[in-house]
PDB file of N, CA and C in Angstrom:
ATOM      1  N   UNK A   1     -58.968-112.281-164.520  1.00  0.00           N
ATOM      2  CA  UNK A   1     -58.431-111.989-165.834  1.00  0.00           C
ATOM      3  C   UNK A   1     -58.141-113.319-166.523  1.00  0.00           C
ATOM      4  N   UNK A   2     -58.304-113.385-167.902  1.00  0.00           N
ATOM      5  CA  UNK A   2     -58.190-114.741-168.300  1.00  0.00           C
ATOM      6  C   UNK A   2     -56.816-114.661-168.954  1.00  0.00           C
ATOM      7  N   UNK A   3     -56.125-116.221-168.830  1.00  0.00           N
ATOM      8  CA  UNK A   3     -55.017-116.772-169.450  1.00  0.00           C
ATOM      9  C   UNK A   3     -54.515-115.846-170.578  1.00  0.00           C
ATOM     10  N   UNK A   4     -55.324-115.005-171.398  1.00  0.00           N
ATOM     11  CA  UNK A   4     -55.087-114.765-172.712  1.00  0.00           C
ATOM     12  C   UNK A   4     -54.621-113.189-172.551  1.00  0.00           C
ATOM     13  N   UNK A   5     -55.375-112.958-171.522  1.00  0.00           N
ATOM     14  CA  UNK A   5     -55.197-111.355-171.628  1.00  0.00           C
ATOM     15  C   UNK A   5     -54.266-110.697-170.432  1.00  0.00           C
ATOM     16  N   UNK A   6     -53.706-112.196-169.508  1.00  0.00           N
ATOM     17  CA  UNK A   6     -52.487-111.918-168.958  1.00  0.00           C
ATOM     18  C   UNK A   6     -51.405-111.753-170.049  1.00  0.00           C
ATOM     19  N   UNK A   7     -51.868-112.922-170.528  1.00  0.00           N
ATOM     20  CA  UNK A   7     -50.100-113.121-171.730  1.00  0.00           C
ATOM     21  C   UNK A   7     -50.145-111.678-172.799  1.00  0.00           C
ATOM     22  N   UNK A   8     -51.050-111.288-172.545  1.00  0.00           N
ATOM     23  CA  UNK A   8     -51.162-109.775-173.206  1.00  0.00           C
ATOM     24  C   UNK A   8     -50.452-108.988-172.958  1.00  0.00           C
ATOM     25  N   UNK A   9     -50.935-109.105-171.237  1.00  0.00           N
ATOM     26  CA  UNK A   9     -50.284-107.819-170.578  1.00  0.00           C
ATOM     27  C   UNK A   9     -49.250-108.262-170.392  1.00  0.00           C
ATOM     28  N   UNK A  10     -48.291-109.059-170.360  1.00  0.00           N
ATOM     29  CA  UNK A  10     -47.379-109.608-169.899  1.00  0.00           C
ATOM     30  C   UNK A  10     -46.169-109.196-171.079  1.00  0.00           C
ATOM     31  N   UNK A  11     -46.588-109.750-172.296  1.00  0.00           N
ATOM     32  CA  UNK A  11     -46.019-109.728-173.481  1.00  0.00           C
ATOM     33  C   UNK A  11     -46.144-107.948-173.686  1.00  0.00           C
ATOM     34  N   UNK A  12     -46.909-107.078-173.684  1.00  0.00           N
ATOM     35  CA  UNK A  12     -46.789-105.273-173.576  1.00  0.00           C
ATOM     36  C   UNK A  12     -45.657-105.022-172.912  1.00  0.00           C
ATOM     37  N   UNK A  13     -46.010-105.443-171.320  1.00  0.00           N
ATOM     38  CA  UNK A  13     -44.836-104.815-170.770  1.00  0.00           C
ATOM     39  C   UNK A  13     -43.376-105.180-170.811  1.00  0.00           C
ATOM     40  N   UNK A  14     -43.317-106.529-171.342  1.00  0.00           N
ATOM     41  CA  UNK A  14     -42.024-106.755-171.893  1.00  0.00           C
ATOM     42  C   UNK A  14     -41.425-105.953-173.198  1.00  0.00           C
ATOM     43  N   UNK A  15     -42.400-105.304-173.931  1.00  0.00           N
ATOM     44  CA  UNK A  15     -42.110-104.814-174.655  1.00  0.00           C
ATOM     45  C   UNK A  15     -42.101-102.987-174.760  1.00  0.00           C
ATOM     46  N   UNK A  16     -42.132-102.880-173.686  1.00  0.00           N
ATOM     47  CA  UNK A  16     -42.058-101.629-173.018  1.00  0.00           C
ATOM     48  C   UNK A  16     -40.700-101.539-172.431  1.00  0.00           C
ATOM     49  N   UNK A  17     -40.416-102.599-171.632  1.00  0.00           N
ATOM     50  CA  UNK A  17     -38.866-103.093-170.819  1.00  0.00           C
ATOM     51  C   UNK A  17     -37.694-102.832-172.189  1.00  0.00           C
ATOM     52  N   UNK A  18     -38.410-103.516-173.170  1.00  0.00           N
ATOM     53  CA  UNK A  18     -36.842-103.902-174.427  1.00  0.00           C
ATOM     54  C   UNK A  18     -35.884-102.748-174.907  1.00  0.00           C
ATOM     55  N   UNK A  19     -36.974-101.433-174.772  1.00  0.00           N
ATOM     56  CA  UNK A  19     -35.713-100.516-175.345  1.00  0.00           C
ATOM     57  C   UNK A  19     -34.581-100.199-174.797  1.00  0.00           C
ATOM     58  N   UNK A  20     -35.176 -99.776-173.329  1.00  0.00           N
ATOM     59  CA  UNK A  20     -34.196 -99.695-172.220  1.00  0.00           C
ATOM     60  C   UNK A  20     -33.164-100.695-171.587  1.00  0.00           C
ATOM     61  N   UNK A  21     -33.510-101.697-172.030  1.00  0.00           N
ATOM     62  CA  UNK A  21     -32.926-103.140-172.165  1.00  0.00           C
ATOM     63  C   UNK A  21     -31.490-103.150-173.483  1.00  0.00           C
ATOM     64  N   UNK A  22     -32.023-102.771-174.319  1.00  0.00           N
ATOM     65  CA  UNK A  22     -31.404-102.827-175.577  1.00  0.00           C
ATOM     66  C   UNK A  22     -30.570-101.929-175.354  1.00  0.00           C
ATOM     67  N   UNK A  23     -30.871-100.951-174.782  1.00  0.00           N
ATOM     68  CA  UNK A  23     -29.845 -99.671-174.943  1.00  0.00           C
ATOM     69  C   UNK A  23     -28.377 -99.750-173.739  1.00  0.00           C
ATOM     70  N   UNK A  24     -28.561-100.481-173.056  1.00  0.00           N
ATOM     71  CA  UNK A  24     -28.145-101.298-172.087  1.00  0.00           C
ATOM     72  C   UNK A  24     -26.968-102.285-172.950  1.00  0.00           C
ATOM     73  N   UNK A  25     -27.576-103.347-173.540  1.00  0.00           N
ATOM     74  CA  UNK A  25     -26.636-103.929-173.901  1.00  0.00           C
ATOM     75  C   UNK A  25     -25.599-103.420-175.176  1.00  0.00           C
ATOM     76  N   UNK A  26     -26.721-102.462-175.472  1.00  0.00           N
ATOM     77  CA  UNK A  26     -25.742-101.809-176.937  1.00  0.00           C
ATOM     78  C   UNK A  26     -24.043-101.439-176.207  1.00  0.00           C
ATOM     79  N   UNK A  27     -24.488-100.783-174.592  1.00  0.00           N
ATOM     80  CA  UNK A  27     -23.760 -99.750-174.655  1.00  0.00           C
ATOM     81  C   UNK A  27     -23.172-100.437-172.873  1.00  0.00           C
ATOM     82  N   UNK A  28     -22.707-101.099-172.961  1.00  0.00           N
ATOM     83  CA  UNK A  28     -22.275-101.925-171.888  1.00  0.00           C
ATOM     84  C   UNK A  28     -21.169-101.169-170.954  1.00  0.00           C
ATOM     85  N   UNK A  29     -20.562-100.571-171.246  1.00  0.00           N
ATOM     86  CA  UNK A  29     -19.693 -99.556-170.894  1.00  0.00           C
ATOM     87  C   UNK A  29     -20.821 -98.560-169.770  1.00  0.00           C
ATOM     88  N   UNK A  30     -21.041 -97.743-170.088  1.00  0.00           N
ATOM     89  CA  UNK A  30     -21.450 -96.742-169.715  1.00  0.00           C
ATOM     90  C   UNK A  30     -22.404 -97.227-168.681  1.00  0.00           C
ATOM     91  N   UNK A  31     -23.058 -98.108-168.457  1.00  0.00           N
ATOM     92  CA  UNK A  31     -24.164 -98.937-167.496  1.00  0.00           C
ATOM     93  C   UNK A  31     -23.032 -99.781-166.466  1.00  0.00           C
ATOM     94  N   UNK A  32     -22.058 -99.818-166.986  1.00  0.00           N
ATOM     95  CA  UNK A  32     -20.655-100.396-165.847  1.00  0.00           C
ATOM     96  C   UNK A  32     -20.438 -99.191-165.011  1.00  0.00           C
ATOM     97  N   UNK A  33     -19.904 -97.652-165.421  1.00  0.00           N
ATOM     98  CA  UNK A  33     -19.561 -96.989-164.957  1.00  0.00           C
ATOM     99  C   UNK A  33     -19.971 -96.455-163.951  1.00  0.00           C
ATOM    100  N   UNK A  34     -19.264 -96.567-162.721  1.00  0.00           N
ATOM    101  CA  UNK A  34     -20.203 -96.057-161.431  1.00  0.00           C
ATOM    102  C   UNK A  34     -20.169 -94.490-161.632  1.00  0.00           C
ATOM    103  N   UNK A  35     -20.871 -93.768-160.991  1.00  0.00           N
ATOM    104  CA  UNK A  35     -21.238 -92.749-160.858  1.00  0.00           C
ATOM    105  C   UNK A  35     -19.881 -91.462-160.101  1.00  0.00           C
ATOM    106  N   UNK A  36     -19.825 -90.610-161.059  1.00  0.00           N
ATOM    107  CA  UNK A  36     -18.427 -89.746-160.596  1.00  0.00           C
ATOM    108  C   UNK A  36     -18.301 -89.534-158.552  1.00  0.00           C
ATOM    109  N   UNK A  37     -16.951 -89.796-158.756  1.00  0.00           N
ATOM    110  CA  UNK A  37     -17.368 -89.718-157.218  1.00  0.00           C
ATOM    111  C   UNK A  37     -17.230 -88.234-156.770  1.00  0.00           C
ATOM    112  N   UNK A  38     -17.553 -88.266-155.628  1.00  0.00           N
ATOM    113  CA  UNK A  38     -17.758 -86.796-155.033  1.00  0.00           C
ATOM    114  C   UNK A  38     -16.808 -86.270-154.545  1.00  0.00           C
ATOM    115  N   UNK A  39     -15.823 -85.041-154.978  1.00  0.00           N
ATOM    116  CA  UNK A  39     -14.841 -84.399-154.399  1.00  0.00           C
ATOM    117  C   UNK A  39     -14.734 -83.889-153.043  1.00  0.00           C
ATOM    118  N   UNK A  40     -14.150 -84.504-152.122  1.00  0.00           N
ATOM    119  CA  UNK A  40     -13.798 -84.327-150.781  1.00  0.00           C
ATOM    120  C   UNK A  40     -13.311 -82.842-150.802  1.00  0.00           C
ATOM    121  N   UNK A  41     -14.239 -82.090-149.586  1.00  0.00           N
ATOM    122  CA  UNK A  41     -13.491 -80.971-149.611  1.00  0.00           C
ATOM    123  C   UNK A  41     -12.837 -80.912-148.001  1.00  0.00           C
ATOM    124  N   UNK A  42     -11.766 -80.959-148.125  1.00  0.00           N
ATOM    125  CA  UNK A  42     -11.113 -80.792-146.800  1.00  0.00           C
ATOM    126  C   UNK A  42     -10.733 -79.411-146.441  1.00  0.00           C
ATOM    127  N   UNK A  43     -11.717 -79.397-144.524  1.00  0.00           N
ATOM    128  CA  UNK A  43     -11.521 -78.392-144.385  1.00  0.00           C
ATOM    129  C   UNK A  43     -10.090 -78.297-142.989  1.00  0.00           C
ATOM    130  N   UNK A  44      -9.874 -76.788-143.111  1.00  0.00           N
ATOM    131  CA  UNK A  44      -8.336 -76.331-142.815  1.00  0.00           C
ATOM    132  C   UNK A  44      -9.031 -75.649-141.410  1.00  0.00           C
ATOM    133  N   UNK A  45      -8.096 -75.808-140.423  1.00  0.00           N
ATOM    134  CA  UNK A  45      -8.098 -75.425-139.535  1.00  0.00           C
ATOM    135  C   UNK A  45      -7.707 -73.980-139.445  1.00  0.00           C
ATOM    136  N   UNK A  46      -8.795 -72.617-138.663  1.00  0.00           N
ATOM    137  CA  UNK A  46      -8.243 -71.528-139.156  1.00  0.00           C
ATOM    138  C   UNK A  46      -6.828 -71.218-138.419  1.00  0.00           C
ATOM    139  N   UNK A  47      -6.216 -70.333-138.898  1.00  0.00           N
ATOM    140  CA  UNK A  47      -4.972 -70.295-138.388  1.00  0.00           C
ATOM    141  C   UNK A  47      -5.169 -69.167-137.112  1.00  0.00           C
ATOM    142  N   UNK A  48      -4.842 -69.503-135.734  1.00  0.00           N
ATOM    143  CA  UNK A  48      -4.888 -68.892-134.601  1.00  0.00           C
ATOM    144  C   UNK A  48      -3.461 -68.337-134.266  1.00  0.00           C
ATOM    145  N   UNK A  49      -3.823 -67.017-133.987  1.00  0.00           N
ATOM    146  CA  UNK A  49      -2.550 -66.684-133.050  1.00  0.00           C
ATOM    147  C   UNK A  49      -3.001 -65.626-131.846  1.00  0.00           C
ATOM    148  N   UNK A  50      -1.808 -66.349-130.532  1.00  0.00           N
ATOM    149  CA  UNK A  50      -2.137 -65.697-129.603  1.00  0.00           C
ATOM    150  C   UNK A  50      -0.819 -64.934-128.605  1.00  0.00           C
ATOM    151  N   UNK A  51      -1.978 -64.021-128.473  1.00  0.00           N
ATOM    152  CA  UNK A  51      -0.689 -63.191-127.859  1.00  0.00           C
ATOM    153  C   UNK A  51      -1.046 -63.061-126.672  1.00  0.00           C
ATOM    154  N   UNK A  52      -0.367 -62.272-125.560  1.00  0.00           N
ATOM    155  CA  UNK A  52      -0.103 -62.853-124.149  1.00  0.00           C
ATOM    156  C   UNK A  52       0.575 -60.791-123.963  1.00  0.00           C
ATOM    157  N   UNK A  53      -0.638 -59.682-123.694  1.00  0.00           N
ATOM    158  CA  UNK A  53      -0.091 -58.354-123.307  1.00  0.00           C
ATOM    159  C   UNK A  53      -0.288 -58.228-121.269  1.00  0.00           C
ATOM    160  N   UNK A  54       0.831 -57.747-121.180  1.00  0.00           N
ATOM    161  CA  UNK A  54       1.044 -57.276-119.766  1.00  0.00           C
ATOM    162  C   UNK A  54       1.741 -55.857-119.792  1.00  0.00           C
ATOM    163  N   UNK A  55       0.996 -55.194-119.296  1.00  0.00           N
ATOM    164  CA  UNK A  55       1.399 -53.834-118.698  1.00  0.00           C
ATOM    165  C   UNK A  55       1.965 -53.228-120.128  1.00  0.00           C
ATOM    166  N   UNK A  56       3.294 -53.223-120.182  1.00  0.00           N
ATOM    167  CA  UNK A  56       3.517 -52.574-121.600  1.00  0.00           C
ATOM    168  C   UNK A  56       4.713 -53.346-122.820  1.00  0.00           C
ATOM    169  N   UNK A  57       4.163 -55.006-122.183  1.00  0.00           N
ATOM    170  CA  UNK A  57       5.131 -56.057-122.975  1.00  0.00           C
ATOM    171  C   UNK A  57       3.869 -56.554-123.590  1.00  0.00           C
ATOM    172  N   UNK A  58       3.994 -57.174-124.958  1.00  0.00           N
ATOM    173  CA  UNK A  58       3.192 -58.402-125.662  1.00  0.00           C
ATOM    174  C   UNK A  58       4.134 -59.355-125.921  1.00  0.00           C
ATOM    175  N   UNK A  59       3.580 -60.855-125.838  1.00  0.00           N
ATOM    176  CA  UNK A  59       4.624 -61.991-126.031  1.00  0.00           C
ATOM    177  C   UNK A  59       3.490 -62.456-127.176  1.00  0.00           C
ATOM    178  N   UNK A  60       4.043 -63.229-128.252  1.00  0.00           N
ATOM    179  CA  UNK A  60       3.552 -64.163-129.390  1.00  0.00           C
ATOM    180  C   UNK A  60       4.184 -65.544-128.667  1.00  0.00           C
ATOM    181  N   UNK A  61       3.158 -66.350-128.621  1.00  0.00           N
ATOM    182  CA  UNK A  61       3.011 -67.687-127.801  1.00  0.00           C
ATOM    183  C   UNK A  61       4.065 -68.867-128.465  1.00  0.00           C
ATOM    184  N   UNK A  62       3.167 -68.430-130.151  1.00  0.00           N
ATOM    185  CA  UNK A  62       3.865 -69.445-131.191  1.00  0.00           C
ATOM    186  C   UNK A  62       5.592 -68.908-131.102  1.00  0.00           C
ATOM    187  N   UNK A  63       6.125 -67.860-131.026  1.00  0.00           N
ATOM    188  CA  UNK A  63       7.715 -67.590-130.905  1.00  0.00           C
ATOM    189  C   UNK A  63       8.054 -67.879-129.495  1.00  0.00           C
ATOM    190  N   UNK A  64       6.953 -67.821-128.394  1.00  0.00           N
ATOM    191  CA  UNK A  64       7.748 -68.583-127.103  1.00  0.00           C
ATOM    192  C   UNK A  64       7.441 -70.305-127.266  1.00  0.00           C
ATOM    193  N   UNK A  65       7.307 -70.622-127.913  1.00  0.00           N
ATOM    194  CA  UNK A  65       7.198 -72.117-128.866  1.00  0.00           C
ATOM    195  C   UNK A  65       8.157 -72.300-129.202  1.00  0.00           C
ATOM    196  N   UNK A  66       8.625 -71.760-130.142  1.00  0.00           N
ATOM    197  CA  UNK A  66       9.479 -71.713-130.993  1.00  0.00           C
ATOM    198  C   UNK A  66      11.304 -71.652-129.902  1.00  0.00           C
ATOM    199  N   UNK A  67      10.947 -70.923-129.343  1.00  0.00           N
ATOM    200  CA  UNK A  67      12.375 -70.620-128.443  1.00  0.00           C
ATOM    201  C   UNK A  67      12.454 -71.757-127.476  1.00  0.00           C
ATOM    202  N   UNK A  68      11.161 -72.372-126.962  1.00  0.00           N
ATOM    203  CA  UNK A  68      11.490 -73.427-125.954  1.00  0.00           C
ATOM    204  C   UNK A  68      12.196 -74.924-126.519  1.00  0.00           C
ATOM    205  N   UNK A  69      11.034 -74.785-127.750  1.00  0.00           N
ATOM    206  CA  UNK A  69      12.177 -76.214-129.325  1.00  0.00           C
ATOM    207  C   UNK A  69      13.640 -75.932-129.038  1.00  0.00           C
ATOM    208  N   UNK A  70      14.040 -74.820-129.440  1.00  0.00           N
ATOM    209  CA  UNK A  70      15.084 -74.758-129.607  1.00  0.00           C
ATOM    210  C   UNK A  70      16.187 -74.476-128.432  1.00  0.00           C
ATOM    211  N   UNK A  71      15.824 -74.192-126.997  1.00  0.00           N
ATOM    212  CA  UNK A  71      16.235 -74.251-125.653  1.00  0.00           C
ATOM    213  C   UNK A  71      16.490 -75.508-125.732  1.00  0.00           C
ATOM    214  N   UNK A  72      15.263 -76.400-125.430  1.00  0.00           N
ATOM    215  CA  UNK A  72      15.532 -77.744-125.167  1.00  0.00           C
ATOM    216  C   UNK A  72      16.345 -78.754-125.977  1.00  0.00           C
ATOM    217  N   UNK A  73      16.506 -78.374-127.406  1.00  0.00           N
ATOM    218  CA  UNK A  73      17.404 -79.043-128.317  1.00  0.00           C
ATOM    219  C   UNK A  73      18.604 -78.962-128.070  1.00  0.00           C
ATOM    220  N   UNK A  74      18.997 -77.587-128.034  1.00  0.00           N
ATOM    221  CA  UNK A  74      19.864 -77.165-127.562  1.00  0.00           C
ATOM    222  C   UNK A  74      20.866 -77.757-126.179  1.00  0.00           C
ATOM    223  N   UNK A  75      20.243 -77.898-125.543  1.00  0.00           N
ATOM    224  CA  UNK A  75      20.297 -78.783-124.349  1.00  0.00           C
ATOM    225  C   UNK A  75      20.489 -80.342-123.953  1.00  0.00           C
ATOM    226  N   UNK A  76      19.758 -80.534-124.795  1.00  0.00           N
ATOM    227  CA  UNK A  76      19.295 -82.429-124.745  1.00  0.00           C
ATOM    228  C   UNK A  76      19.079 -82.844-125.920  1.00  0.00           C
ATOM    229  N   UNK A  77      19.233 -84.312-126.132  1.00  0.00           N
ATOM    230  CA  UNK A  77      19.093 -85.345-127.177  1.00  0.00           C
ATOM    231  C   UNK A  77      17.364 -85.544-127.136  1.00  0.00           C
ATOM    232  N   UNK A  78      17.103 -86.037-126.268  1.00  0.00           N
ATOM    233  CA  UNK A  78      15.616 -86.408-125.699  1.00  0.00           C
ATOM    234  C   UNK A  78      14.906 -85.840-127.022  1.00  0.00           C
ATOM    235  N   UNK A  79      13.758 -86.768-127.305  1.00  0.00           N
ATOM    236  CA  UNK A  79      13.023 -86.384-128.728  1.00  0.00           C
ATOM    237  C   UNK A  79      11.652 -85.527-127.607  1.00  0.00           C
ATOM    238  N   UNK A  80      11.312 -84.398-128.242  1.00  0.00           N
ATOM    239  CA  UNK A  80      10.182 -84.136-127.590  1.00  0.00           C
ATOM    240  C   UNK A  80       8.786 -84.789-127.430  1.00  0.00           C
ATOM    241  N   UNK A  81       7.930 -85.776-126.931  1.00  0.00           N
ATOM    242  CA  UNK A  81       6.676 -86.003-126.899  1.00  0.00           C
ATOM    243  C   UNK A  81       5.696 -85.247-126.586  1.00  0.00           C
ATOM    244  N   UNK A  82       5.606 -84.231-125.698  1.00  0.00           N
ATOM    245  CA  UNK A  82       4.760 -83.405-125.088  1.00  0.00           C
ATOM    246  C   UNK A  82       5.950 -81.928-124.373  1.00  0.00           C
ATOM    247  N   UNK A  83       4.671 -81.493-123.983  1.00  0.00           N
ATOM    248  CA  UNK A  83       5.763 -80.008-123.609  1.00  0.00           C
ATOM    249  C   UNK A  83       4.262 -79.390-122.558  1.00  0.00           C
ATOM    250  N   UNK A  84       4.980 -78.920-121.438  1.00  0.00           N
ATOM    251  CA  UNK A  84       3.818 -77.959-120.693  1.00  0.00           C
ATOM    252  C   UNK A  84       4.475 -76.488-120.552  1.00  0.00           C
ATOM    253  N   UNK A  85       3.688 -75.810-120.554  1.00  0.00           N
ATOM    254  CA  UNK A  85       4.230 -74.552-121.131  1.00  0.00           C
ATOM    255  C   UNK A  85       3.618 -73.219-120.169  1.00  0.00           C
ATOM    256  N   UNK A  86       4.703 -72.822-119.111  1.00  0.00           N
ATOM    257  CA  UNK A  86       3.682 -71.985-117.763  1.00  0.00           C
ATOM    258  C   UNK A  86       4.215 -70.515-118.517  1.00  0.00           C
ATOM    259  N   UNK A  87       3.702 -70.001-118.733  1.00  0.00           N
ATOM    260  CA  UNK A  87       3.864 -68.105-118.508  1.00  0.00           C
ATOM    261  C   UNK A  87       3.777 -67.528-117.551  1.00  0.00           C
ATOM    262  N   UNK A  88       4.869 -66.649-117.262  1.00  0.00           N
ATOM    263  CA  UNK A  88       4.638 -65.397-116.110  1.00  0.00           C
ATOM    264  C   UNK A  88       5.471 -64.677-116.427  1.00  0.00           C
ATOM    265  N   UNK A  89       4.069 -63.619-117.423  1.00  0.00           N
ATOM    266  CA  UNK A  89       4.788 -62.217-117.785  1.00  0.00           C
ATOM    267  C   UNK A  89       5.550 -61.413-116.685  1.00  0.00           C
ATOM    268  N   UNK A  90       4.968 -61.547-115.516  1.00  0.00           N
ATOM    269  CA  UNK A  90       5.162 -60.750-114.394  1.00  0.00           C
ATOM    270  C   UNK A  90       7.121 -60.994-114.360  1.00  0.00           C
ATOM    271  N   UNK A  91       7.557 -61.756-114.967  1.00  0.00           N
ATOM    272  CA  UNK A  91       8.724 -62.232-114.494  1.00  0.00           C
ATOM    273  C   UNK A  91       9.316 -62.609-115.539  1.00  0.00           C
ATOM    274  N   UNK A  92       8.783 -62.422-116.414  1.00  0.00           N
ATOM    275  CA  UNK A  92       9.428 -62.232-118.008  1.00  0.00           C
ATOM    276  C   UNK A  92       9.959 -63.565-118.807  1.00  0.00           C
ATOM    277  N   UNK A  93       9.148 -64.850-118.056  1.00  0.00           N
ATOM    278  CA  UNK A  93      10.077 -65.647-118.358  1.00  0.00           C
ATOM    279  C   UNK A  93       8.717 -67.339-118.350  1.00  0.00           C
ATOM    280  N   UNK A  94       9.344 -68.040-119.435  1.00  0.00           N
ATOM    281  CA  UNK A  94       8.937 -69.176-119.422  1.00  0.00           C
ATOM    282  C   UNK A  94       8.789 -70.529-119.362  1.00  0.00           C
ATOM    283  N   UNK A  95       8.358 -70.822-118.152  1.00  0.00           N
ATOM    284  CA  UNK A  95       9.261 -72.230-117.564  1.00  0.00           C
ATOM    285  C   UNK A  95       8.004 -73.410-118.535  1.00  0.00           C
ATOM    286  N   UNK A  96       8.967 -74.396-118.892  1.00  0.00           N
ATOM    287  CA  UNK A  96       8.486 -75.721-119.680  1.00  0.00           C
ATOM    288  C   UNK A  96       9.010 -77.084-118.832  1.00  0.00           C
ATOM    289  N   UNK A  97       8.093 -77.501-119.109  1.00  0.00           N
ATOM    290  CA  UNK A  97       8.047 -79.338-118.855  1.00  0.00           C
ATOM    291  C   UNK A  97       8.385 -79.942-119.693  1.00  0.00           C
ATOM    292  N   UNK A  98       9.709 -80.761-120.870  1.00  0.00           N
ATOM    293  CA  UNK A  98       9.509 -81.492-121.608  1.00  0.00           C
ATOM    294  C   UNK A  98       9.216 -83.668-121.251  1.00  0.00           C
ATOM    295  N   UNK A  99       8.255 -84.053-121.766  1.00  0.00           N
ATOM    296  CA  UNK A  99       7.472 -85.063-121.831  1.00  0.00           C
ATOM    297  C   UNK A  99       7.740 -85.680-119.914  1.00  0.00           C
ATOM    298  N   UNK A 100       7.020 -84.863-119.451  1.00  0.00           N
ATOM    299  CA  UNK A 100       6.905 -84.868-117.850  1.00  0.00           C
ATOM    300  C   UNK A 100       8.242 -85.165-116.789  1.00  0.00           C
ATOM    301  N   UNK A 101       9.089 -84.691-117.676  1.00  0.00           N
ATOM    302  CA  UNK A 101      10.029 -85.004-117.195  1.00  0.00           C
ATOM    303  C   UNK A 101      11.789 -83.612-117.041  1.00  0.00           C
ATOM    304  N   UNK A 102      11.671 -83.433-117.754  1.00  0.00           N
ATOM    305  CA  UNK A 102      12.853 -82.614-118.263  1.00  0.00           C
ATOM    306  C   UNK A 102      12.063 -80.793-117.815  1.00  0.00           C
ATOM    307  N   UNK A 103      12.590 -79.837-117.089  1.00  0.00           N
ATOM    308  CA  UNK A 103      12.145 -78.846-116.759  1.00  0.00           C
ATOM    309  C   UNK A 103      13.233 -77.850-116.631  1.00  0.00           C
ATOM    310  N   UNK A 104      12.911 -77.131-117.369  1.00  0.00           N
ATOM    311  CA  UNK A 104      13.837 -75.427-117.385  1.00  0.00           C
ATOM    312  C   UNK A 104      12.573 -74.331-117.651  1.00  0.00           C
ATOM    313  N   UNK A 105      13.736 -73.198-117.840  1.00  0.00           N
ATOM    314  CA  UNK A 105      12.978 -72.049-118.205  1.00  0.00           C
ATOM    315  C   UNK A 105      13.722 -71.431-119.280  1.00  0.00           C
ATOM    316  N   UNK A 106      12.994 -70.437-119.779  1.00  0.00           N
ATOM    317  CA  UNK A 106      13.791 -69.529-120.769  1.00  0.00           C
ATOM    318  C   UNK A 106      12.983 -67.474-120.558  1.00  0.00           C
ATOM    319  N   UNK A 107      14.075 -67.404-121.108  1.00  0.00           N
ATOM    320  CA  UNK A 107      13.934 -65.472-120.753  1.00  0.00           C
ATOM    321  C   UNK A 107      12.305 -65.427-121.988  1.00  0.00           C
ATOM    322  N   UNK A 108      11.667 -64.629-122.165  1.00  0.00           N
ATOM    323  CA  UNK A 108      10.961 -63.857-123.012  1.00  0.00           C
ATOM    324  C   UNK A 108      11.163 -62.506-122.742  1.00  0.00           C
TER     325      UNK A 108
END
């Protein structure tokens, strides 16, 4: 291709580039603006509940939860870290571990 009819093509496509160029600097704003960001959808853990039937008793786990918090508070200063938590419907009653250390029971 000769010298002349590069600067041709050269000089076209620059002039193909300019509008989009121009429209650019007109509008400087809007060519800054990053792109909306994407709404996080956070998902929820479904809510479980479990129950615990023997013969002709049902226990709700989360209220023998609930009663051992408040056994052990009741009881002791000790902040809870962990908790092990044995059932035996057979015997109506639920013995806990608080943070491997501290051990009672309570009625259900």
């Amino acid at each position: 291709m000769s010298e002349k009819k590069e600067n041709a093509v050269v000089h076209a496509a620059k002039k193909v580039g300019e509008p989009a160029a121009e429209k650019v600097k007109e509008n400087p704003k809007k060519a800054a603006e990053k792109p909306a960001a994407k709404k996080e959808t956070k998902e929820t853990a479904p809510k479980v509940t479990v129950k615990i039937q023997f013969g002709e008793c049902e226990y709700d786990v989360a209220e023998i939860q609930k009663a051992i918090k408040a056994d052990h508070e009741s009881k002791s200063k000790v902040k809870i870290g962990s908790v092990s938590v044995y059932i035996k419907p057979e015997e109506k009653t639920a013995y806990y571990v608080v943070n491997s250390d501290i051990a009672d029971k309570i009625g259900i």
